[in-house]
C-alpha atoms as a PDB file:
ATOM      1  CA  UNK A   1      15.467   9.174  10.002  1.00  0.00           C
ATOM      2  CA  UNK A   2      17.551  12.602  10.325  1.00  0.00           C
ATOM      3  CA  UNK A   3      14.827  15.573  10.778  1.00  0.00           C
ATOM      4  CA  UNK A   4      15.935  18.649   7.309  1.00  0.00           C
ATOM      5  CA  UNK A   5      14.399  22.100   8.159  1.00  0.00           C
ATOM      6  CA  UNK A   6      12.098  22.293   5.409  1.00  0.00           C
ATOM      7  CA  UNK A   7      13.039  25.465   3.228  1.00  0.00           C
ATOM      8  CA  UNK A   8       9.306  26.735   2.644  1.00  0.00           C
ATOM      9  CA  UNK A   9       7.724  27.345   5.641  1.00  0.00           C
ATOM     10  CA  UNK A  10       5.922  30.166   3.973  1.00  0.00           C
ATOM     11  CA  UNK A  11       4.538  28.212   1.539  1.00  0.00           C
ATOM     12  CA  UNK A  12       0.929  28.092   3.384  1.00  0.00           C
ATOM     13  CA  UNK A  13       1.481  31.664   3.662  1.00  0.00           C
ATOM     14  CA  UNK A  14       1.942  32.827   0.448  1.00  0.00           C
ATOM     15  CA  UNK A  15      -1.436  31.313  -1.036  1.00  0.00           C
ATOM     16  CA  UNK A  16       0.425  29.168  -3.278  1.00  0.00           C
ATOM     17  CA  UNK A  17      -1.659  27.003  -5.974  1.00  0.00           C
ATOM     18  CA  UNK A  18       1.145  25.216  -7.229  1.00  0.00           C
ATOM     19  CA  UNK A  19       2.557  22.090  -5.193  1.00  0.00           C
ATOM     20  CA  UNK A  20       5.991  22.679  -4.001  1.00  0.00           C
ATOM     21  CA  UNK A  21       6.363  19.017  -5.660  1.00  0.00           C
ATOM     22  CA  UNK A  22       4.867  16.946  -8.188  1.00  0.00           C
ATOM     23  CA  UNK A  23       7.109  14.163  -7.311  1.00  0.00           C
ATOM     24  CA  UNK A  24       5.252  13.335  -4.112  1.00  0.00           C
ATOM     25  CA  UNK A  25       8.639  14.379  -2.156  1.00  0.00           C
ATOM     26  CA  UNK A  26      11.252  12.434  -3.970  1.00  0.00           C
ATOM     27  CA  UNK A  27      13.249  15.317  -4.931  1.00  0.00           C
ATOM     28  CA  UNK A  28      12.916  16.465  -1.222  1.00  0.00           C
ATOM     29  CA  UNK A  29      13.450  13.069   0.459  1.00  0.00           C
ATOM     30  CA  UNK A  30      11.269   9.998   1.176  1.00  0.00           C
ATOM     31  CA  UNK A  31       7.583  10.552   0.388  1.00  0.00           C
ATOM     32  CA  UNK A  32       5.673  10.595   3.651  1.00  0.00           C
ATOM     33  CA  UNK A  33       2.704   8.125   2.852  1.00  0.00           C
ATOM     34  CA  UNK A  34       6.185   5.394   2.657  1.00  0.00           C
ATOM     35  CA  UNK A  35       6.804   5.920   6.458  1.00  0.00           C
ATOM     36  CA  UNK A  36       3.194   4.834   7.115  1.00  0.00           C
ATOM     37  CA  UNK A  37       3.707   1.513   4.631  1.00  0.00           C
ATOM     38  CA  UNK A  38       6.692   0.502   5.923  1.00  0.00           C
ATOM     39  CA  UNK A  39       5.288   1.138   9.854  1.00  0.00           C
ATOM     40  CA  UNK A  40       2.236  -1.275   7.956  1.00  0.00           C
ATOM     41  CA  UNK A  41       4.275  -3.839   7.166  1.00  0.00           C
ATOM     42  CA  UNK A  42       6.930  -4.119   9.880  1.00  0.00           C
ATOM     43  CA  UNK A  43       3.995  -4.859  12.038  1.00  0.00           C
ATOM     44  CA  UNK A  44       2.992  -7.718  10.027  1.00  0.00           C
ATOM     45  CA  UNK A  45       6.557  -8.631   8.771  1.00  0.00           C
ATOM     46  CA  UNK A  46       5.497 -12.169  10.753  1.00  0.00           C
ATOM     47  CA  UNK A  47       3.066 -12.573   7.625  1.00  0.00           C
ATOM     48  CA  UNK A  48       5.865 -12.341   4.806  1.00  0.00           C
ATOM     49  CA  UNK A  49       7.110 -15.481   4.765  1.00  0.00           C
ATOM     50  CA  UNK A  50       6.674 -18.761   2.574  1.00  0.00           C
ATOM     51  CA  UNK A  51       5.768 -18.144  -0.915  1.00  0.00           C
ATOM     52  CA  UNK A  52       5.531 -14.618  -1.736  1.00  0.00           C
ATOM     53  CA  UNK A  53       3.821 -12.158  -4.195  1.00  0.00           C
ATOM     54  CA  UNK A  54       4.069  -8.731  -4.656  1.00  0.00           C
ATOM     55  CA  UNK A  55       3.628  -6.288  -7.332  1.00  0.00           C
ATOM     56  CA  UNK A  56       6.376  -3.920  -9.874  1.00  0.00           C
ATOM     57  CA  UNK A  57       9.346  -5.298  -7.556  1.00  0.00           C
ATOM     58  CA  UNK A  58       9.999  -7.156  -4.475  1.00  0.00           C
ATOM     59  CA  UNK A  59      11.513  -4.965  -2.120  1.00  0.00           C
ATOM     60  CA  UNK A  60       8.793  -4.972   0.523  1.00  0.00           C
ATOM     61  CA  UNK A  61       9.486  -8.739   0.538  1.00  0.00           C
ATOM     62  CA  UNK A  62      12.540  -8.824   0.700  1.00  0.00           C
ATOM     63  CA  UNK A  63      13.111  -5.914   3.846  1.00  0.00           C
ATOM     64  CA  UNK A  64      10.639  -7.550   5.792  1.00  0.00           C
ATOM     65  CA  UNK A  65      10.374 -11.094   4.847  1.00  0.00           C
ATOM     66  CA  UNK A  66      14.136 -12.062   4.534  1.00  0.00           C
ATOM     67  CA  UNK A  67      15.049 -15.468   5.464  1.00  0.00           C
ATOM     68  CA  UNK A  68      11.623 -16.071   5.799  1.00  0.00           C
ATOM     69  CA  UNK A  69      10.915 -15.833   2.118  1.00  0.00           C
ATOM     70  CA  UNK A  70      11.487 -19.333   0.446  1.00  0.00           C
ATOM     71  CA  UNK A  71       9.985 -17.939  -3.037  1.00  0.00           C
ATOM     72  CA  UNK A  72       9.658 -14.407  -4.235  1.00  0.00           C
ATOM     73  CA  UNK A  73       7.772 -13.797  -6.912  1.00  0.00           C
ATOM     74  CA  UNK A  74       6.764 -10.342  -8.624  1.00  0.00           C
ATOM     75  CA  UNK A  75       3.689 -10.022 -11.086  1.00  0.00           C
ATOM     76  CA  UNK A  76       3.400  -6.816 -13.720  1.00  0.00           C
ATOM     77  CA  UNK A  77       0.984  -6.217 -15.919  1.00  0.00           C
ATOM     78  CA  UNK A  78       3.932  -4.681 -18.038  1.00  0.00           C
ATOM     79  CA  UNK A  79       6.130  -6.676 -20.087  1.00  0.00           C
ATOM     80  CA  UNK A  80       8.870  -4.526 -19.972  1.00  0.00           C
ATOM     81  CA  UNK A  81       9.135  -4.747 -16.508  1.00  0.00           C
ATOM     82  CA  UNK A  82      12.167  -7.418 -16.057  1.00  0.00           C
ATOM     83  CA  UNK A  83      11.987  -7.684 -12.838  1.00  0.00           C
ATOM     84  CA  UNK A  84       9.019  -9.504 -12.704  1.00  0.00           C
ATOM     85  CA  UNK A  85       8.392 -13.476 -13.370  1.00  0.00           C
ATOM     86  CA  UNK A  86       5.012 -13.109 -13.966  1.00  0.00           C
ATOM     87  CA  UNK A  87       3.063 -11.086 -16.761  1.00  0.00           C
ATOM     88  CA  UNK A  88      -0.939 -11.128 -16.289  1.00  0.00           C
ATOM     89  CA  UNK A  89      -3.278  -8.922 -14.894  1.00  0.00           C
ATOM     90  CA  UNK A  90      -3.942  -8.572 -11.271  1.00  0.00           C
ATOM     91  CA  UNK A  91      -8.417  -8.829 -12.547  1.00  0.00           C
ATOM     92  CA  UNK A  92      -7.756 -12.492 -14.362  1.00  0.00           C
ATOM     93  CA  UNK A  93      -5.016 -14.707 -13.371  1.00  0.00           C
ATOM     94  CA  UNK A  94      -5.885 -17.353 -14.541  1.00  0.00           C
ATOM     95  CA  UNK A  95      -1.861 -18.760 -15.357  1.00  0.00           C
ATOM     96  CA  UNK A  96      -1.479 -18.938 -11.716  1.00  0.00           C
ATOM     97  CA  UNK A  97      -2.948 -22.211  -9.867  1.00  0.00           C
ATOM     98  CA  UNK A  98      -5.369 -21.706  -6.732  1.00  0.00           C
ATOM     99  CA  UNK A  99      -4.196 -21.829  -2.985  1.00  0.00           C
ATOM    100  CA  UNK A 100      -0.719 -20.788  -4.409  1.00  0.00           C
ATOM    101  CA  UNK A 101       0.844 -18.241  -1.754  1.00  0.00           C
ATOM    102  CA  UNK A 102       1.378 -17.338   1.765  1.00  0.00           C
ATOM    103  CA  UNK A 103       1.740 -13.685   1.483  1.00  0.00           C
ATOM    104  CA  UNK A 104       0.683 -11.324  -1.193  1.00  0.00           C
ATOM    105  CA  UNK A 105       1.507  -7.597  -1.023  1.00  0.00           C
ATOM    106  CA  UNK A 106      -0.278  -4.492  -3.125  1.00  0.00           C
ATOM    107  CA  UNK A 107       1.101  -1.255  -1.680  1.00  0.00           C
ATOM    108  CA  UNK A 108      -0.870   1.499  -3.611  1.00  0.00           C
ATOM    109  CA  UNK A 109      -2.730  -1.090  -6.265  1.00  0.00           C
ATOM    110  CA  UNK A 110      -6.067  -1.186  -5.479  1.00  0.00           C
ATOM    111  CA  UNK A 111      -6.730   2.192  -6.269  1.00  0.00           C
ATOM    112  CA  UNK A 112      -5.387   2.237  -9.614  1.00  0.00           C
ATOM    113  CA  UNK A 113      -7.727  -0.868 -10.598  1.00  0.00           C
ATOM    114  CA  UNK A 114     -11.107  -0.381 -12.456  1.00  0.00           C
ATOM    115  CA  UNK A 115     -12.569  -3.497 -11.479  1.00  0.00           C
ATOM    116  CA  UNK A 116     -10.629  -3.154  -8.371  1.00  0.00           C
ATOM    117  CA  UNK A 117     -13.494  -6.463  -7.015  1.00  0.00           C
ATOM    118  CA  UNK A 118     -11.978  -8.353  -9.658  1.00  0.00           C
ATOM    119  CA  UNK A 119      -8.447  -8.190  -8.079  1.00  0.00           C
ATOM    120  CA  UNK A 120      -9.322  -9.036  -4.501  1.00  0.00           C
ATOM    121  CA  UNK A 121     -11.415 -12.115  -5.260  1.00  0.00           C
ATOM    122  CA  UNK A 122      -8.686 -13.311  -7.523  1.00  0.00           C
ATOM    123  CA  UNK A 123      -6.013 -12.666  -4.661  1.00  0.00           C
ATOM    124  CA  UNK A 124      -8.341 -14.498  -2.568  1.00  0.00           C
ATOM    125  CA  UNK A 125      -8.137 -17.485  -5.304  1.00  0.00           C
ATOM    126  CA  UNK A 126      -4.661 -17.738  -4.973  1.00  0.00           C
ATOM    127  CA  UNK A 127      -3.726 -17.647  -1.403  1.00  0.00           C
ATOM    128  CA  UNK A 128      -3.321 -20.742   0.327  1.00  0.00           C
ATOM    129  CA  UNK A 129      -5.608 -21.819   3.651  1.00  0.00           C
ATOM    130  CA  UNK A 130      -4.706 -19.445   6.484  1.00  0.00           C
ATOM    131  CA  UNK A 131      -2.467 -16.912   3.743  1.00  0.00           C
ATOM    132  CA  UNK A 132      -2.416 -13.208   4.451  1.00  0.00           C
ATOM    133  CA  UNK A 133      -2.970 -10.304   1.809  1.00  0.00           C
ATOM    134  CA  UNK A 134      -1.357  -7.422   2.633  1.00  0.00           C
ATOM    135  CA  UNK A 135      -2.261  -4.312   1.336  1.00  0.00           C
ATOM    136  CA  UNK A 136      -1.716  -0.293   1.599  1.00  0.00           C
ATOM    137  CA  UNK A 137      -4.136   2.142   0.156  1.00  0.00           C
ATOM    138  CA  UNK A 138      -4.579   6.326  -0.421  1.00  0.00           C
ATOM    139  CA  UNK A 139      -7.254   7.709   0.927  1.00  0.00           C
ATOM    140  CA  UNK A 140      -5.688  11.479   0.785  1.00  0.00           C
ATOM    141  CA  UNK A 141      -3.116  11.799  -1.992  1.00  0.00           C
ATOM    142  CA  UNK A 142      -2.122  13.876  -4.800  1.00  0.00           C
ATOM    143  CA  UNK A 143      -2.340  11.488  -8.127  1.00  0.00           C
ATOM    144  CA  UNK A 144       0.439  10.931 -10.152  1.00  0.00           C
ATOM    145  CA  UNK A 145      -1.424   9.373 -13.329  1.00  0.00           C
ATOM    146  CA  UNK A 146      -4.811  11.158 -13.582  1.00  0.00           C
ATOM    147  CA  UNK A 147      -6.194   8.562 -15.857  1.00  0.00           C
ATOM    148  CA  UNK A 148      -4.651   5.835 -14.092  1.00  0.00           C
ATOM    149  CA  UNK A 149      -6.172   6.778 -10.578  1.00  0.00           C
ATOM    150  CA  UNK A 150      -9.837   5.243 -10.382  1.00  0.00           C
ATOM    151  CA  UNK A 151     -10.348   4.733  -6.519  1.00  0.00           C
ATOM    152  CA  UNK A 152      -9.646   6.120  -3.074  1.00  0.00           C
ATOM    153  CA  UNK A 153     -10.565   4.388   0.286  1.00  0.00           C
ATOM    154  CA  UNK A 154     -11.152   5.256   3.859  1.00  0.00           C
ATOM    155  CA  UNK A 155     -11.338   2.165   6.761  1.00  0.00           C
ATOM    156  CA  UNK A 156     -15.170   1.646   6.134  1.00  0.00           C
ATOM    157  CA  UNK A 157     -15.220   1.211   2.685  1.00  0.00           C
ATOM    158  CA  UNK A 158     -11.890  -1.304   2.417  1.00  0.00           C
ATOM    159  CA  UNK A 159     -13.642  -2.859   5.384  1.00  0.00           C
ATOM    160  CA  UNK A 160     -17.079  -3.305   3.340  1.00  0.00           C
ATOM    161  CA  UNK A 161     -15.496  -4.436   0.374  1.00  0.00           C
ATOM    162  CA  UNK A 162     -12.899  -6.877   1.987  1.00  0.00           C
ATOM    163  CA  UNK A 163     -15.931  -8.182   4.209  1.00  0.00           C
ATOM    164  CA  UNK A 164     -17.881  -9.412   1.120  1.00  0.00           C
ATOM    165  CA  UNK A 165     -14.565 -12.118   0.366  1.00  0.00           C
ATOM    166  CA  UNK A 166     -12.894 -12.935   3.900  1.00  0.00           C
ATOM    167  CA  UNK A 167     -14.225 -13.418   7.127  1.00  0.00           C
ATOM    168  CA  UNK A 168     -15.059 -10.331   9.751  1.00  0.00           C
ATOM    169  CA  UNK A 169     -13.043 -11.781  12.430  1.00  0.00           C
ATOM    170  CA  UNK A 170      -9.874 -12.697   9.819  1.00  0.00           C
ATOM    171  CA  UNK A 171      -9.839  -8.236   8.734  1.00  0.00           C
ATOM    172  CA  UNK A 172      -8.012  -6.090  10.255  1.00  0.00           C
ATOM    173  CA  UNK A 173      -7.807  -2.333   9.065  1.00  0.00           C
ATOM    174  CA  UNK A 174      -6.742   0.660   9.841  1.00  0.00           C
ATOM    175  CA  UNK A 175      -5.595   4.733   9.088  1.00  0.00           C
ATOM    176  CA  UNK A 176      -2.462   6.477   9.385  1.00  0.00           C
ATOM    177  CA  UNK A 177      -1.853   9.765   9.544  1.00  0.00           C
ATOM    178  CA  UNK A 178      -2.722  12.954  10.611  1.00  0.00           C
ATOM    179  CA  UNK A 179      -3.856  16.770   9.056  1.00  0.00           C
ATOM    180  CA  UNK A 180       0.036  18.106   9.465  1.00  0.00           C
ATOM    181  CA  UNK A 181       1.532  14.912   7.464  1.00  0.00           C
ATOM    182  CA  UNK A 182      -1.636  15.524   5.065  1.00  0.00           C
ATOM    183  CA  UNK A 183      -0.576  18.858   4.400  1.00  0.00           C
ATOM    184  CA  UNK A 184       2.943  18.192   3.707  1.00  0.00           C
ATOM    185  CA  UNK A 185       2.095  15.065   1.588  1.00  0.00           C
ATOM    186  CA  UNK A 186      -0.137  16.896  -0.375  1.00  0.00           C
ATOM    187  CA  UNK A 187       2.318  19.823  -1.174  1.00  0.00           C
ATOM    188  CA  UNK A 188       5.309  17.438  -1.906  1.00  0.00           C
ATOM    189  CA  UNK A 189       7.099  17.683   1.161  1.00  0.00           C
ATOM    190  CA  UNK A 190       9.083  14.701   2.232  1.00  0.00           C
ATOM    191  CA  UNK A 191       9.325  12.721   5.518  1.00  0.00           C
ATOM    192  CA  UNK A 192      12.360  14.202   6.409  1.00  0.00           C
ATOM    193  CA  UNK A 193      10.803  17.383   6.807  1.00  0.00           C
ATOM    194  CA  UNK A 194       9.009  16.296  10.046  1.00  0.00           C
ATOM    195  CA  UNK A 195       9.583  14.972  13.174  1.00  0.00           C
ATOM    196  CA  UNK A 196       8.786  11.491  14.299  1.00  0.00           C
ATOM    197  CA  UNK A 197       6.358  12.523  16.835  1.00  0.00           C
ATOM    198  CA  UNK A 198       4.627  14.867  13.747  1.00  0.00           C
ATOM    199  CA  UNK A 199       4.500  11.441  11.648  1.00  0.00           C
ATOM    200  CA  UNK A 200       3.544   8.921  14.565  1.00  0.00           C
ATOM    201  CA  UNK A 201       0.550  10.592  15.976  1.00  0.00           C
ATOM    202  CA  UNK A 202      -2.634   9.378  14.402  1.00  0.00           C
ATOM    203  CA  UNK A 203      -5.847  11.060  13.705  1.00  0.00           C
ATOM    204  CA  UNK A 204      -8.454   8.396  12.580  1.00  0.00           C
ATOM    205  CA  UNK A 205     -10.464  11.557  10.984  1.00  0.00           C
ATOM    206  CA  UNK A 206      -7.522  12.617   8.848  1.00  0.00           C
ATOM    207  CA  UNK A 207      -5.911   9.845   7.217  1.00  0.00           C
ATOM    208  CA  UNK A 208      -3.122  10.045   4.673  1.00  0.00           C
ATOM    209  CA  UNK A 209      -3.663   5.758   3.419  1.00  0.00           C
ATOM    210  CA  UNK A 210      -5.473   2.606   4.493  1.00  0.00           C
ATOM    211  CA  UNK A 211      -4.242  -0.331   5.656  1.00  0.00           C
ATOM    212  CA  UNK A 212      -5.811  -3.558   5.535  1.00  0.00           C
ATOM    213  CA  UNK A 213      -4.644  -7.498   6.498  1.00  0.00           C
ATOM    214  CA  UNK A 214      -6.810  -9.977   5.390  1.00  0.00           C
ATOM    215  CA  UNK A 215      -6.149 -13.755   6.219  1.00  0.00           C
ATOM    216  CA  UNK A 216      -8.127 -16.499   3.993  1.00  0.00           C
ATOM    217  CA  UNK A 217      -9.872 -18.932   6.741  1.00  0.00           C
ATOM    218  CA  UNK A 218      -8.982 -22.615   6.752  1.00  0.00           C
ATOM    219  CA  UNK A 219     -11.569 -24.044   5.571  1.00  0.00           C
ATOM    220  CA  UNK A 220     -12.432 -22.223   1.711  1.00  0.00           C
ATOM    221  CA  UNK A 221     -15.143 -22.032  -0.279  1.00  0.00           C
END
C-alpha cells in the first residue's frame, strides 16, 4: 500500500462540520474500515474453502479462498443484482437446504438487518457440522443509507448475541482499529492517507468494526 500525503491536514483545524467525504474515502483511495476486513479475513482465509456463500458479490471468496473454493455462491436480496445465484432474504431462507455450506461471509450485513437474530440463526441453519461464518461489523462508521442502517456492534454485544446460537469455546471476536484511523474514517479519508504502523496498532477502546468467527459444533441441534 503506497502512503499519499493527505491534502487537508487542517481539516481538524478549521472546525469543519462537513465530512471531507461522503463516499467513505473512495474518491480519496481505499476506505480504511477495508484494510481491517481484509487483515479479518486473510487470517481466516484457512476457513474459505468448500462450498461458499457470501453476500452482493464474491470477491472476498474468491481473494482468499481460491483453489480452495469448489462452489461459490452469492445471495442478494435484489433481483437486479446479476451477479448473484440466489434471490431470498438473508431473515428466511427457506429455498436453501440445511447443513449446506462450509463458509459463509457477511462483511458489513448485520448491521443493516432489522431482525438482524433472524439472519444469524438462519446462517446457523445452513452451515454444515464444523462450518465457519465469517463476518465483519461497524461499530464506528459514518452511514451511507440512513434508513438502511439499523445496528452497530462493539465485541460484547456480537459476543452476547453470537453466544445465544454457537458454542462459547467455537467464538472468536475481536476490534480493529484505533482513535487516528477513527478520525480519518469518519471524515472520508482513505487508507492511503496513513501509514501502516497508524492502521496496524489496535486500541480495543476505540474500534473502527467488529470481527467475529463462529464455527457450528459437530454435533447440531
Amino acid at each position: 500500500m503506497k502512503m499519499i500525503k493527505p491534502k487537508e491536514n487542517y481539516f481538524f483545524a478549521t472546525r469543519s462540520v462537513k465530512p471531507l467525504s461522503r463516499k467513505f474515502g473512495f474518491d480519496r483511495g481505499t476506505p480504511i474500515d477495508r484494510y481491517y476486513i481484509d487483515k479479518f479475513l486473510a487470517d481466516n482465509k484457512a476457513k474459505i474453502k468448500g462450498r461458499c456463500l457470501e453476500i452482493g458479490d464474491n470477491r472476498y471468496t474468491k481473494k482468499y479462498g481460491a483453489s480452495k473454493v469448489k462452489i461459490s455462491d452469492i445471495l442478494d436480496i435484489d433481483k437486479k443484482n446479476k451477479k448473484a445465484n440466489i434471490h431470498a432474504n438473508l431473515k428466511n431462507l427457506k429455498s436453501l437446504k440445511s447443513d449446506l455450506y462450509d463458509c459463509i461471509i457477511l462483511t458489513h450485513v448485520l448491521g443493516m438487518i432489522d431482525d438482524y437474530e433472524a439472519a444469524v440463526r438462519e446462517c446457523k441453519r445452513i452451515l454444515r457440522p464444523k462450518g465457519t461464518l465469517l463476518i465483519t461489523t461497524s461499530c464506528f462508521s459514518p452511514t451511507h443509507d440512513i434508513n438502511a442502517n439499523f445496528f452497530r456492534f462493539t465485541v460484547t454485544s456480537a459476543r452476547y448475541v453470537f453466544a445465544k446460537y454457537f458454542d462459547k469455546k467455537n467464538l472468536f471476536v475481536k476490534s480493529y482499529g484505533n482513535v487516528l484511523a477513527g478520525q480519518y474514517f469518519w471524515v472520508g479519508m482513505a487508507q492511503e492517507e496513513l501509514t501502516k504502523k497508524e492502521l496496524e496498532f489496535n486500541d480495543p477502546n476505540y474500534p473502527c468494526i467488529v470481527a467475529l468467527r463462529a464455527s457450528k459444533s459437530k454435533k447440531t441441534n
